[in-house]
Each structure stands twice: as C-alpha cells, then as structure tokens.
PDB file of N, CA and C in Angstrom:
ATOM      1  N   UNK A   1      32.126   2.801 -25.147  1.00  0.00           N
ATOM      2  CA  UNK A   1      32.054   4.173 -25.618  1.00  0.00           C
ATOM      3  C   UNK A   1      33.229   5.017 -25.150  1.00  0.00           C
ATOM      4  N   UNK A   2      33.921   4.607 -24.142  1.00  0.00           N
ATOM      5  CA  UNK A   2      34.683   5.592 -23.693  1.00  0.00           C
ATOM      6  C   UNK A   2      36.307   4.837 -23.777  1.00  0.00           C
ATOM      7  N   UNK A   3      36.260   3.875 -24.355  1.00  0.00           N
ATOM      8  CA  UNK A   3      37.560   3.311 -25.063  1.00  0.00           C
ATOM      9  C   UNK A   3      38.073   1.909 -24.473  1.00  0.00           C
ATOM     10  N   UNK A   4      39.652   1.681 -24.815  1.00  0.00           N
ATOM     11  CA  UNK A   4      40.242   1.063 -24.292  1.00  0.00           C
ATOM     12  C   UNK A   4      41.485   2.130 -23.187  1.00  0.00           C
ATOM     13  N   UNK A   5      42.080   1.315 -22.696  1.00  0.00           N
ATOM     14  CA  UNK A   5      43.321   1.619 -22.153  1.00  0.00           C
ATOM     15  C   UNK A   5      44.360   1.348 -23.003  1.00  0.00           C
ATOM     16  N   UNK A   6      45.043   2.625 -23.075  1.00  0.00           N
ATOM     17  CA  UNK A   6      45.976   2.769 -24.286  1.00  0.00           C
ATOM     18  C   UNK A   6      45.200   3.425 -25.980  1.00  0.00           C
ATOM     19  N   UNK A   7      43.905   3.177 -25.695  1.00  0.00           N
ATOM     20  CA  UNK A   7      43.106   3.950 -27.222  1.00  0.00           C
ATOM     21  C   UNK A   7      41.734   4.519 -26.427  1.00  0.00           C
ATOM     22  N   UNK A   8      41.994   5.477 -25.281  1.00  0.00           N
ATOM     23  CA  UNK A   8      40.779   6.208 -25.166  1.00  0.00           C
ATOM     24  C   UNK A   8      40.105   7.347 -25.982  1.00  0.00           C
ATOM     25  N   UNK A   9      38.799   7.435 -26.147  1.00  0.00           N
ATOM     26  CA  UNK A   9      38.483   8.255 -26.433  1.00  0.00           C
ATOM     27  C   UNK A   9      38.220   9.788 -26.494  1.00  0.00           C
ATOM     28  N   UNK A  10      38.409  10.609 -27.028  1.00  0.00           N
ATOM     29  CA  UNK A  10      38.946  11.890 -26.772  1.00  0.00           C
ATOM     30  C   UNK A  10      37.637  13.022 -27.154  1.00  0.00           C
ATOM     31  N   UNK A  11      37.166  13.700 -26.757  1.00  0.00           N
ATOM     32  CA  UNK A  11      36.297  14.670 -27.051  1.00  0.00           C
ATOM     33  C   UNK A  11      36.986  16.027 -27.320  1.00  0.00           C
ATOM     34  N   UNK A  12      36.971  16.879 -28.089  1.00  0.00           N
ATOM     35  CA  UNK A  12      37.456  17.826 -28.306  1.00  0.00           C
ATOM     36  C   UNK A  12      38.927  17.915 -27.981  1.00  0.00           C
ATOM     37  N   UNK A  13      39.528  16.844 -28.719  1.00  0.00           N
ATOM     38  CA  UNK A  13      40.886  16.929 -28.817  1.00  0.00           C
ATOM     39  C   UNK A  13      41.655  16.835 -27.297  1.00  0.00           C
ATOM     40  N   UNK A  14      41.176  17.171 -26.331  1.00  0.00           N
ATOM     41  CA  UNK A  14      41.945  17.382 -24.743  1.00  0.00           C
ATOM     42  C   UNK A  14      40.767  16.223 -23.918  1.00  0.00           C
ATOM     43  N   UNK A  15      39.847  16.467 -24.009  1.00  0.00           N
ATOM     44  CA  UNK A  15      39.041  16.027 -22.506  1.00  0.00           C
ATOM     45  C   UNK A  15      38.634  14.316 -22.711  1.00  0.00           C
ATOM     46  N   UNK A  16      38.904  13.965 -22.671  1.00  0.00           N
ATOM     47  CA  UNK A  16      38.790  12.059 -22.019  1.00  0.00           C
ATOM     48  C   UNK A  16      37.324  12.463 -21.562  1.00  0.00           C
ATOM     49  N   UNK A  17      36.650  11.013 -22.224  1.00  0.00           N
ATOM     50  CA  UNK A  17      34.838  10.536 -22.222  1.00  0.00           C
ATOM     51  C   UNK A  17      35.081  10.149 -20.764  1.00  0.00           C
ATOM     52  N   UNK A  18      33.874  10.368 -19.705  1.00  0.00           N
ATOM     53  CA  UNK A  18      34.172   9.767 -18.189  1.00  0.00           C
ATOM     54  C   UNK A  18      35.546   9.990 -17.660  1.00  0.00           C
ATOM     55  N   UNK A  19      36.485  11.154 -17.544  1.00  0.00           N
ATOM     56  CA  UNK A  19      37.572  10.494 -17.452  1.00  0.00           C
ATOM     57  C   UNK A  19      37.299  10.845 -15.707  1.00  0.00           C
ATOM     58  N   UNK A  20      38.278  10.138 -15.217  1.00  0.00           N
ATOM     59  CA  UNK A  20      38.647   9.930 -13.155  1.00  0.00           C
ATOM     60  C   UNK A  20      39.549  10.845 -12.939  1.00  0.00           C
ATOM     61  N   UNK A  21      39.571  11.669 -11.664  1.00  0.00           N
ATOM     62  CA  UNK A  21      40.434  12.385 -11.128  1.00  0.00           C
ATOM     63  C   UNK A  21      42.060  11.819 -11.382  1.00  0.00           C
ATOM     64  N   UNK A  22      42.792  12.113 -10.546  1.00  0.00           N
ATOM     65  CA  UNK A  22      44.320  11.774 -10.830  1.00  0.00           C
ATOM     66  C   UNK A  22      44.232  10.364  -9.646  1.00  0.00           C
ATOM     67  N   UNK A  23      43.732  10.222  -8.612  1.00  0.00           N
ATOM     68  CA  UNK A  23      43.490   9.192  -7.449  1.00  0.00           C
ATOM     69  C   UNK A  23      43.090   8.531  -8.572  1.00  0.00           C
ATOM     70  N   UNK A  24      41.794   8.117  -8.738  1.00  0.00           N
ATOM     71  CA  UNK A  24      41.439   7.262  -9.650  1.00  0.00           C
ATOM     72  C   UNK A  24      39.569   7.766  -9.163  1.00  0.00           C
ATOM     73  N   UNK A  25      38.843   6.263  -9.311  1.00  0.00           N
ATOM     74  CA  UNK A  25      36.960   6.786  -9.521  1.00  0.00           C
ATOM     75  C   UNK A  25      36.502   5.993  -8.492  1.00  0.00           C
ATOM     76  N   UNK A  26      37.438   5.949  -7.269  1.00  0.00           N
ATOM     77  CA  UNK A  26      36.767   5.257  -6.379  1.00  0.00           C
ATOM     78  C   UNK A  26      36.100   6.572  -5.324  1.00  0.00           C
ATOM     79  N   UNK A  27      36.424   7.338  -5.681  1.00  0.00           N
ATOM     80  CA  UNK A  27      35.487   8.514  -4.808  1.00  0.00           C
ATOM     81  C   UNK A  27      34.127   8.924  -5.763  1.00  0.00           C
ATOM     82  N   UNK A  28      34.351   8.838  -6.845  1.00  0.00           N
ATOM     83  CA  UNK A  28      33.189   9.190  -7.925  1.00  0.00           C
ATOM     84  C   UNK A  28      32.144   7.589  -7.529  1.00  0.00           C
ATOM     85  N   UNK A  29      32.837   6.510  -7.500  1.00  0.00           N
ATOM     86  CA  UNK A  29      31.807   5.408  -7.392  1.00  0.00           C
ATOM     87  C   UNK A  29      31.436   5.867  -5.744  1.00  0.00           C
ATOM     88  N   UNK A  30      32.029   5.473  -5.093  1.00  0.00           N
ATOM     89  CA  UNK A  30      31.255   6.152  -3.681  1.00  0.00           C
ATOM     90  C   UNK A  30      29.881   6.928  -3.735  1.00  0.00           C
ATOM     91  N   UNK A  31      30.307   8.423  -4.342  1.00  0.00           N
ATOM     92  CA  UNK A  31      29.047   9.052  -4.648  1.00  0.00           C
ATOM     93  C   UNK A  31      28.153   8.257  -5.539  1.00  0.00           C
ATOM     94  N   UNK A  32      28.289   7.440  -6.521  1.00  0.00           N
ATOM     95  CA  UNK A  32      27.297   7.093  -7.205  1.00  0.00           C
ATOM     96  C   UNK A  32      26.096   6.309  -6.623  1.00  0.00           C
ATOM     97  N   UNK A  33      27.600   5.303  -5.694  1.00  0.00           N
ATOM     98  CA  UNK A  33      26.594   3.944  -4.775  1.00  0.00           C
ATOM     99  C   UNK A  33      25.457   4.545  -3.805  1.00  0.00           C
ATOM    100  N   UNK A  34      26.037   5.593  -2.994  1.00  0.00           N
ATOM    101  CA  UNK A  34      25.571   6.429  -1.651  1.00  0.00           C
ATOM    102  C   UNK A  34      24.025   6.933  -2.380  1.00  0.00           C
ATOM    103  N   UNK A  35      24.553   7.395  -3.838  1.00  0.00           N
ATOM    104  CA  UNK A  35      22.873   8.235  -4.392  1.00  0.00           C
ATOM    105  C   UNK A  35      21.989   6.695  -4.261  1.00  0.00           C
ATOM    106  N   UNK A  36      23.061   5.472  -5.112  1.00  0.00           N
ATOM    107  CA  UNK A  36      21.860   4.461  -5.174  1.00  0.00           C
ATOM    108  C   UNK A  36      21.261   4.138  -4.173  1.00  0.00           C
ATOM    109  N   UNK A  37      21.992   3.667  -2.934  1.00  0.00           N
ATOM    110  CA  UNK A  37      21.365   2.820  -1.911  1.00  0.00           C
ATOM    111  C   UNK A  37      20.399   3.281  -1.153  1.00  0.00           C
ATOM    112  N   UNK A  38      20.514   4.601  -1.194  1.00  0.00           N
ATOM    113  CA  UNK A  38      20.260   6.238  -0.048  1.00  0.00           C
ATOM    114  C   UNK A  38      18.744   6.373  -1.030  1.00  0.00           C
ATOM    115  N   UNK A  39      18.797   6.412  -2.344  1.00  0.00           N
ATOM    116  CA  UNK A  39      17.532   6.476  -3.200  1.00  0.00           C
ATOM    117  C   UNK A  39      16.672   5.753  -2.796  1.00  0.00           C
ATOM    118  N   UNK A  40      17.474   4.740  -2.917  1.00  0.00           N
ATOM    119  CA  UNK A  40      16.479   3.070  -2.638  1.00  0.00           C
ATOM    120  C   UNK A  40      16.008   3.069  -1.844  1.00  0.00           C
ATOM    121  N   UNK A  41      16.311   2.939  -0.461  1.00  0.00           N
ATOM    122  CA  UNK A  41      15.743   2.946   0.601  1.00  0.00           C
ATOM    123  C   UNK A  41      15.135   4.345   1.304  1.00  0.00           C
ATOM    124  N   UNK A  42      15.209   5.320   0.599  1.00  0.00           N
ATOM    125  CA  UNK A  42      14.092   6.616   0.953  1.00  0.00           C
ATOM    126  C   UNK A  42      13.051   6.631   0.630  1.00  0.00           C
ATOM    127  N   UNK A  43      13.161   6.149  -1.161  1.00  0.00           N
ATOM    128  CA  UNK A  43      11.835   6.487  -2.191  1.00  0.00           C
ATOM    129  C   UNK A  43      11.675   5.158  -2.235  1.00  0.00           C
ATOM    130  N   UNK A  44      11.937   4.659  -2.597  1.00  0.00           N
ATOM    131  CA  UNK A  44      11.562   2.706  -2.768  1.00  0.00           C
ATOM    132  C   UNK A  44      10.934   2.329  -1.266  1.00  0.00           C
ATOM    133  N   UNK A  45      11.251   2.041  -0.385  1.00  0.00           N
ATOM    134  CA  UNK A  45      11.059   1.510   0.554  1.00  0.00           C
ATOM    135  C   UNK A  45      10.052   2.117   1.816  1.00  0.00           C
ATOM    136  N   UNK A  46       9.916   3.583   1.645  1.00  0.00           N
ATOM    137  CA  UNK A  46       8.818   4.153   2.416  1.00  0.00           C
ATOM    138  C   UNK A  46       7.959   4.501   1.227  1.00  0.00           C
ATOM    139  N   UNK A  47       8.042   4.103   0.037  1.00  0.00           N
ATOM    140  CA  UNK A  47       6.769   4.366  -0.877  1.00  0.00           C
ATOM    141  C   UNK A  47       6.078   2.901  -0.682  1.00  0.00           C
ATOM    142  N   UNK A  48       6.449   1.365  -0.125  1.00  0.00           N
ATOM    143  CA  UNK A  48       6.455   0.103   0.034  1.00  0.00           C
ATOM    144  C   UNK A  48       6.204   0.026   1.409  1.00  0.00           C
ATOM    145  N   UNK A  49       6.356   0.956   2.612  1.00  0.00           N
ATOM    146  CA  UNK A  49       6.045   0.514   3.893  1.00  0.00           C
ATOM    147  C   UNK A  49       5.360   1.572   4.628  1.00  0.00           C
ATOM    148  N   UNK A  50       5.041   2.867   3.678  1.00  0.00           N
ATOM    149  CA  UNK A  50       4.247   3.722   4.228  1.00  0.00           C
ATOM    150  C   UNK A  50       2.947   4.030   3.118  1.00  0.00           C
ATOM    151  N   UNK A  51       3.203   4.528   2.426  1.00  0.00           N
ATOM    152  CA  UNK A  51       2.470   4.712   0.608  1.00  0.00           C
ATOM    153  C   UNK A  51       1.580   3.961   0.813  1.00  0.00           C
ATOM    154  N   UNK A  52       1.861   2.874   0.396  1.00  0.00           N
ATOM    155  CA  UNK A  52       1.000   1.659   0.192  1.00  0.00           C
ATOM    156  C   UNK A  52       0.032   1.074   0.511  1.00  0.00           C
ATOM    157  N   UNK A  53       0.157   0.719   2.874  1.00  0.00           N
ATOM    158  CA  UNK A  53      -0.730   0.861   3.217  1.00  0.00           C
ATOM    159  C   UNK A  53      -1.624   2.156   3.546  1.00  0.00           C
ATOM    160  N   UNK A  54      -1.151   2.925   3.217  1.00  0.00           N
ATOM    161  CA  UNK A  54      -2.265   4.183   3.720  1.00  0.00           C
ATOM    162  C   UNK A  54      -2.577   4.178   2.417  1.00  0.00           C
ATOM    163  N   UNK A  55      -2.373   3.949   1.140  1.00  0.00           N
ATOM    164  CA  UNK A  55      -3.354   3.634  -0.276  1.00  0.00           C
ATOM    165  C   UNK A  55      -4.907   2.854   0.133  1.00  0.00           C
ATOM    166  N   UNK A  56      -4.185   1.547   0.600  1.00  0.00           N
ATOM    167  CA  UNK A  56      -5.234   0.353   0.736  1.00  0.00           C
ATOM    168  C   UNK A  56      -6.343   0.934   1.646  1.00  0.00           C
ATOM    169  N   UNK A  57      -5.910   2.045   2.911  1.00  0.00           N
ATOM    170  CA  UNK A  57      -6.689   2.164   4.134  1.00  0.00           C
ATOM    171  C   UNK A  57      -7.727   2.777   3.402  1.00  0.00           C
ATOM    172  N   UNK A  58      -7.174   4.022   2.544  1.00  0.00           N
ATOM    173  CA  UNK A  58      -8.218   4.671   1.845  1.00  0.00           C
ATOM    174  C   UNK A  58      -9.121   4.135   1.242  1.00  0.00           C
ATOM    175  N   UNK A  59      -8.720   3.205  -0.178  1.00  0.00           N
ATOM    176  CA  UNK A  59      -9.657   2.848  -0.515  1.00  0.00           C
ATOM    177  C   UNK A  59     -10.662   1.508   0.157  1.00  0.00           C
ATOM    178  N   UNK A  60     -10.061   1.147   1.274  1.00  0.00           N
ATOM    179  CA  UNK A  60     -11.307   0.544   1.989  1.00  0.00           C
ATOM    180  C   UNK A  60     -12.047   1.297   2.398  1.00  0.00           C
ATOM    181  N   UNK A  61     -11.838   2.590   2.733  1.00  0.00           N
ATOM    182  CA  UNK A  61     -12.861   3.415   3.830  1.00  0.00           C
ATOM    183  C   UNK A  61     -13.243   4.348   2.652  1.00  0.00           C
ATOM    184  N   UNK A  62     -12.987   4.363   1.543  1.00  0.00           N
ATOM    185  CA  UNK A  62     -13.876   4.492   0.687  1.00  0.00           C
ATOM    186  C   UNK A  62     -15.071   3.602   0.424  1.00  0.00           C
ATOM    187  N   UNK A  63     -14.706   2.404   0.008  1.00  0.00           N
ATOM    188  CA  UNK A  63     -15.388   1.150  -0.293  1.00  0.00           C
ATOM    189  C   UNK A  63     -16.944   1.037   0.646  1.00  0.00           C
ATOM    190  N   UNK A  64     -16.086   1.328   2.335  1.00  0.00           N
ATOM    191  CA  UNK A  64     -16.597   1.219   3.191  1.00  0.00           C
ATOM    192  C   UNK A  64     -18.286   2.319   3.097  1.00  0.00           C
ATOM    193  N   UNK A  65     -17.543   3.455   3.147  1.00  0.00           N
ATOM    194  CA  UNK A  65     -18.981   4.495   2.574  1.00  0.00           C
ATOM    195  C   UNK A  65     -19.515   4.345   1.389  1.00  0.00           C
ATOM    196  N   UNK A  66     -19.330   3.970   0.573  1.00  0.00           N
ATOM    197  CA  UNK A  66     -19.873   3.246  -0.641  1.00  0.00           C
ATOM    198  C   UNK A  66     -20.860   2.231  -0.191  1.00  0.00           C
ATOM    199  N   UNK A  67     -20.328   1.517   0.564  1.00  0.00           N
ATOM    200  CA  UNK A  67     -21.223   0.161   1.200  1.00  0.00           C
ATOM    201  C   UNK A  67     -22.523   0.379   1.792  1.00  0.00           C
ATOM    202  N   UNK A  68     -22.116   1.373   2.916  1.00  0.00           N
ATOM    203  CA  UNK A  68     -22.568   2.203   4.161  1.00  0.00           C
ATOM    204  C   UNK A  68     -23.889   3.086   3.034  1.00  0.00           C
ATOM    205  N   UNK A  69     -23.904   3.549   2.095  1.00  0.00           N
ATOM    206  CA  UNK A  69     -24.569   4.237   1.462  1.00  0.00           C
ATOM    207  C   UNK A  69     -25.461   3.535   0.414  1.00  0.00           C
ATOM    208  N   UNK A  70     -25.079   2.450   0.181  1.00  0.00           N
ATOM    209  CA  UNK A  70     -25.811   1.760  -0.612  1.00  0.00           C
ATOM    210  C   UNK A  70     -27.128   0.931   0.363  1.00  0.00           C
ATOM    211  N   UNK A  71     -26.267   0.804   1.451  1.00  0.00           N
ATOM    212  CA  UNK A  71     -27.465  -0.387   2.540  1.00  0.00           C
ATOM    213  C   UNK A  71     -28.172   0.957   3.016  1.00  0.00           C
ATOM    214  N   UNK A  72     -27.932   1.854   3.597  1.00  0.00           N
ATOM    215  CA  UNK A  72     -29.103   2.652   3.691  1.00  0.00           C
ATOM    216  C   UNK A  72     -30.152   3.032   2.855  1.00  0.00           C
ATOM    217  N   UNK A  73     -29.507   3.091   1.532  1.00  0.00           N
ATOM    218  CA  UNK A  73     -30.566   3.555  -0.019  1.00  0.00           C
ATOM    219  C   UNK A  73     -31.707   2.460   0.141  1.00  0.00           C
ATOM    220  N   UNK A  74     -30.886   1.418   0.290  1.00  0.00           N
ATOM    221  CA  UNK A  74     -31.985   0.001   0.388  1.00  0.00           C
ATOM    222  C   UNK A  74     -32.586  -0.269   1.639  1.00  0.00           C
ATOM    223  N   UNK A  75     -32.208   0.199   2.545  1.00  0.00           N
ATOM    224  CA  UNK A  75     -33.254   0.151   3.824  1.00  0.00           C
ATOM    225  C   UNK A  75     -34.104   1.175   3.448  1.00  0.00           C
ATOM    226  N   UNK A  76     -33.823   2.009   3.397  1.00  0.00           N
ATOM    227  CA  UNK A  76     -35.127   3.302   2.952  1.00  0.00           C
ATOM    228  C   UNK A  76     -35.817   2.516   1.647  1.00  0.00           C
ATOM    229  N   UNK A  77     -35.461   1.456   0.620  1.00  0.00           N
ATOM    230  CA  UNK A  77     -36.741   1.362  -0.102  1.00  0.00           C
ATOM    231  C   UNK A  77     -37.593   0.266   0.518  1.00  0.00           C
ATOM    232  N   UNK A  78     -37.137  -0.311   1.652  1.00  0.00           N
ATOM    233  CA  UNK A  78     -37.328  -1.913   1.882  1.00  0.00           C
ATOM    234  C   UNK A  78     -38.697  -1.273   2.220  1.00  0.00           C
ATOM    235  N   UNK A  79     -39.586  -2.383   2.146  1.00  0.00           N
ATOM    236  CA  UNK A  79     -41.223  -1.862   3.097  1.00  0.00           C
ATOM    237  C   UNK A  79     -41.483  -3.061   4.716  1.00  0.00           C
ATOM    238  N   UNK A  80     -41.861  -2.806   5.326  1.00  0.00           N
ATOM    239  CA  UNK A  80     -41.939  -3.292   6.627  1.00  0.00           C
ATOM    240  C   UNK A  80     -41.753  -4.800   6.672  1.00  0.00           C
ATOM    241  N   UNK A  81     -42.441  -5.783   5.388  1.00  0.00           N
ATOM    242  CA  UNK A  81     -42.578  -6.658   5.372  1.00  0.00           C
ATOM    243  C   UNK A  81     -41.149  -7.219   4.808  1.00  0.00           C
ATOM    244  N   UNK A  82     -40.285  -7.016   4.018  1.00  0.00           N
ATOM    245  CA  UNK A  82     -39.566  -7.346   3.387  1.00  0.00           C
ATOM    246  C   UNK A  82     -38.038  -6.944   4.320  1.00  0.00           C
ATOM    247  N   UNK A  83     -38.150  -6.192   5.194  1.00  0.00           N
ATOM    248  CA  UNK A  83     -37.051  -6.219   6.333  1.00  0.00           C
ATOM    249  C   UNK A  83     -37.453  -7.243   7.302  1.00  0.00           C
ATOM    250  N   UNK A  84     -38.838  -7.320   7.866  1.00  0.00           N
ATOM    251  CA  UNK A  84     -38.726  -9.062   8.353  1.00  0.00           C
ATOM    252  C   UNK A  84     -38.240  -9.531   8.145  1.00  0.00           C
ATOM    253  N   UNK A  85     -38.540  -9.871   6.640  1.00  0.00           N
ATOM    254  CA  UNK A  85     -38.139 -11.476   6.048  1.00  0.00           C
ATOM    255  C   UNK A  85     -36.813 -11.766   6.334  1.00  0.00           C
ATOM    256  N   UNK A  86     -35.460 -10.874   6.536  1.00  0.00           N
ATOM    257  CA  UNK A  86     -34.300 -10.616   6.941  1.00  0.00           C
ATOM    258  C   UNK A  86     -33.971 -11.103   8.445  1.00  0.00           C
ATOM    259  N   UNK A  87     -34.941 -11.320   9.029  1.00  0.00           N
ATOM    260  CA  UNK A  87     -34.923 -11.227  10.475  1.00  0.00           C
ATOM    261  C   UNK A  87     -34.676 -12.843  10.925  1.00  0.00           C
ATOM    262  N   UNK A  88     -33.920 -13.109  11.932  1.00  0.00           N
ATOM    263  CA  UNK A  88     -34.013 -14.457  12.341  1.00  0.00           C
ATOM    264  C   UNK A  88     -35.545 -15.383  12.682  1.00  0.00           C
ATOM    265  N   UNK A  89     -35.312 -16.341  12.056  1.00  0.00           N
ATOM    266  CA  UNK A  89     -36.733 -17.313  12.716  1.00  0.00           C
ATOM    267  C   UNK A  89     -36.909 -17.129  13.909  1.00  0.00           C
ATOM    268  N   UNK A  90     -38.327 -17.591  14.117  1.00  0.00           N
ATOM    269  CA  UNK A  90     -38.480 -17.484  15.267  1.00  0.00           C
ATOM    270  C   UNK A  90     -38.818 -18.653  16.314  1.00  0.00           C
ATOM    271  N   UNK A  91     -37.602 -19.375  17.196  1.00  0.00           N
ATOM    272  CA  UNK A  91     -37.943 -20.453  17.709  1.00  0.00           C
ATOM    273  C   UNK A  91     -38.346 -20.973  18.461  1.00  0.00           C
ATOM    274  N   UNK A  92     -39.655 -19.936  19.108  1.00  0.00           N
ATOM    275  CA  UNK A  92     -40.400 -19.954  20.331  1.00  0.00           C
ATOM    276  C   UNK A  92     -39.899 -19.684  21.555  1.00  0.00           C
ATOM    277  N   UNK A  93     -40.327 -19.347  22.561  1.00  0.00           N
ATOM    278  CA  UNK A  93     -39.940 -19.411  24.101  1.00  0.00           C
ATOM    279  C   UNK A  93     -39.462 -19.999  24.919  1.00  0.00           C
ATOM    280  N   UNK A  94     -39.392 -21.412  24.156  1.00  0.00           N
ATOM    281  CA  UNK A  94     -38.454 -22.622  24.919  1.00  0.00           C
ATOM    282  C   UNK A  94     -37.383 -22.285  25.376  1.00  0.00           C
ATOM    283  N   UNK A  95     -36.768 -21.711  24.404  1.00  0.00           N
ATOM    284  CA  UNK A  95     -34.866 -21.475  24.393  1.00  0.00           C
ATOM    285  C   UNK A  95     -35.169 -20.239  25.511  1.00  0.00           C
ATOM    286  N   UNK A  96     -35.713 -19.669  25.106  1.00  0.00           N
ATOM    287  CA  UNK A  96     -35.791 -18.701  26.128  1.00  0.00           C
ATOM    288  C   UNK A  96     -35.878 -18.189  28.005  1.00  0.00           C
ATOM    289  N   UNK A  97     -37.013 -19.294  28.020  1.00  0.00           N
ATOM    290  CA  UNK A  97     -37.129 -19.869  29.119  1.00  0.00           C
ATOM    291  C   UNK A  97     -36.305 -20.707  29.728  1.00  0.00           C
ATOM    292  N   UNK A  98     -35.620 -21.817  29.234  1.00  0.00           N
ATOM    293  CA  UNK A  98     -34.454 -22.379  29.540  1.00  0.00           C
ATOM    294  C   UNK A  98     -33.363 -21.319  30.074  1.00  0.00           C
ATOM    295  N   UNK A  99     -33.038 -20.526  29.444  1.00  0.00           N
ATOM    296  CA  UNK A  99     -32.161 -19.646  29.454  1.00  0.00           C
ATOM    297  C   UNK A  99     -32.012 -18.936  30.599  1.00  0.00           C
ATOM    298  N   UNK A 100     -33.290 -18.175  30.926  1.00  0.00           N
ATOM    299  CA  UNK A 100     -33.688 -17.527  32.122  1.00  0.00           C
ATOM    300  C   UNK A 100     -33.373 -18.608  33.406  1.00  0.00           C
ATOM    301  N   UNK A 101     -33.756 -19.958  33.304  1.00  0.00           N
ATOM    302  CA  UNK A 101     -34.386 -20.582  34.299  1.00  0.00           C
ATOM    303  C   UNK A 101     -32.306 -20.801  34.745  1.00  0.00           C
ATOM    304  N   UNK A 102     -31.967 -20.579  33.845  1.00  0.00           N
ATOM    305  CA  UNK A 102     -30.494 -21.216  34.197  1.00  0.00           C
ATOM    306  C   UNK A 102     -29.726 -20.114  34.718  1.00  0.00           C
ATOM    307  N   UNK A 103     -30.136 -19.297  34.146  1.00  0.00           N
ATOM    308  CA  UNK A 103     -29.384 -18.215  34.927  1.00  0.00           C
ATOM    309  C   UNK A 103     -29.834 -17.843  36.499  1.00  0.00           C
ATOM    310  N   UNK A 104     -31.180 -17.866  36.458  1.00  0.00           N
ATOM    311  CA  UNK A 104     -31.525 -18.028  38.492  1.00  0.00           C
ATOM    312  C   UNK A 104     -31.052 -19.103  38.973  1.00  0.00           C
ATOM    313  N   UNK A 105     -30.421 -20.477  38.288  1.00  0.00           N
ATOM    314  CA  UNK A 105     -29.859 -20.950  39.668  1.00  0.00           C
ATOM    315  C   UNK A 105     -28.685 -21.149  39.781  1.00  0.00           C
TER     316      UNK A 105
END
C-alpha cells in the first residue's frame, strides 16, 4: 500500500503513505515494539497470573456455598432415621476395648 522505492505512494500530492523521519523508522519501530512487549506483559500476563486464579477462587467459593446450602436443605429434610442410615456400622466393643487396653500399657 505504501509503494515501492523509487514509485512511492503519495497522498495529497506532498505527504508519503507511512513516511519515516529524515534518520529513518528505527525510532518509530522502537516505539511500536516497547507498546508491544510492555502491552503484553501488563495486560496479557497479569490477566494469566493474577485474573485467572482469583476467577477460579471465586467460583469455587461460590460452588462451595452452593454445596454448603444444598447439604443443609437436605439435612433439615432428612428424618432421624434416614441420617443413621449415613452413619458408620457398628462393630461392637471389641475394637474398642482393644484400643483402650493398649493405650494403658
């Protein structure tokens, strides 16, 4: 779009498409690179190492009260018998007694 060398393109008769200072466009690329890299790693990279996990934290500890609110709804409908049934077997006093007896000596 902005030509060859030797057939550039001309906008209003005087002004050159993109044209470079009299040095040349290595100060114009400078600024260009500095916006890229400087972009990149401000907005790219703390939206990837900060953003992100504090996204996930949320919606676990959303999830989490969601959870938290649902097992209470259902403990409040459970009836006495049916939260037993939840409860570990029961494998008598043996284990128990063992247990005790080992720890006094």
């Amino acid at each position: 779009l902005v030509g060859r060398p030797g057939r550039y393109l001309y906008v209003f008769e005087s002004y050159r498409m993109e044209e470079c200072s009299d040095g040349s466009c290595l100060m114009e690329l400078c600024i260009q690179l500095s916006i890229t890299m400087l972009g990149k790693q401000l907005i790219q990279n703390n939206l990837f190492e900060i953003g992100i996990p504090k996204l996930k934290k949320l919606i676990r500890y959303i999830q989490s009260e969601q959870g938290a609110f649902q097992e209470e709804e259902r403990q409040k409908k459970l009836r006495r018998y049916e939260t037993d049934h939840f409860l570990e077997p029961f494998g008598g006093l043996t284990p128990e007694y063992m247990e005790m007896s080992q720890l006094q000596t």
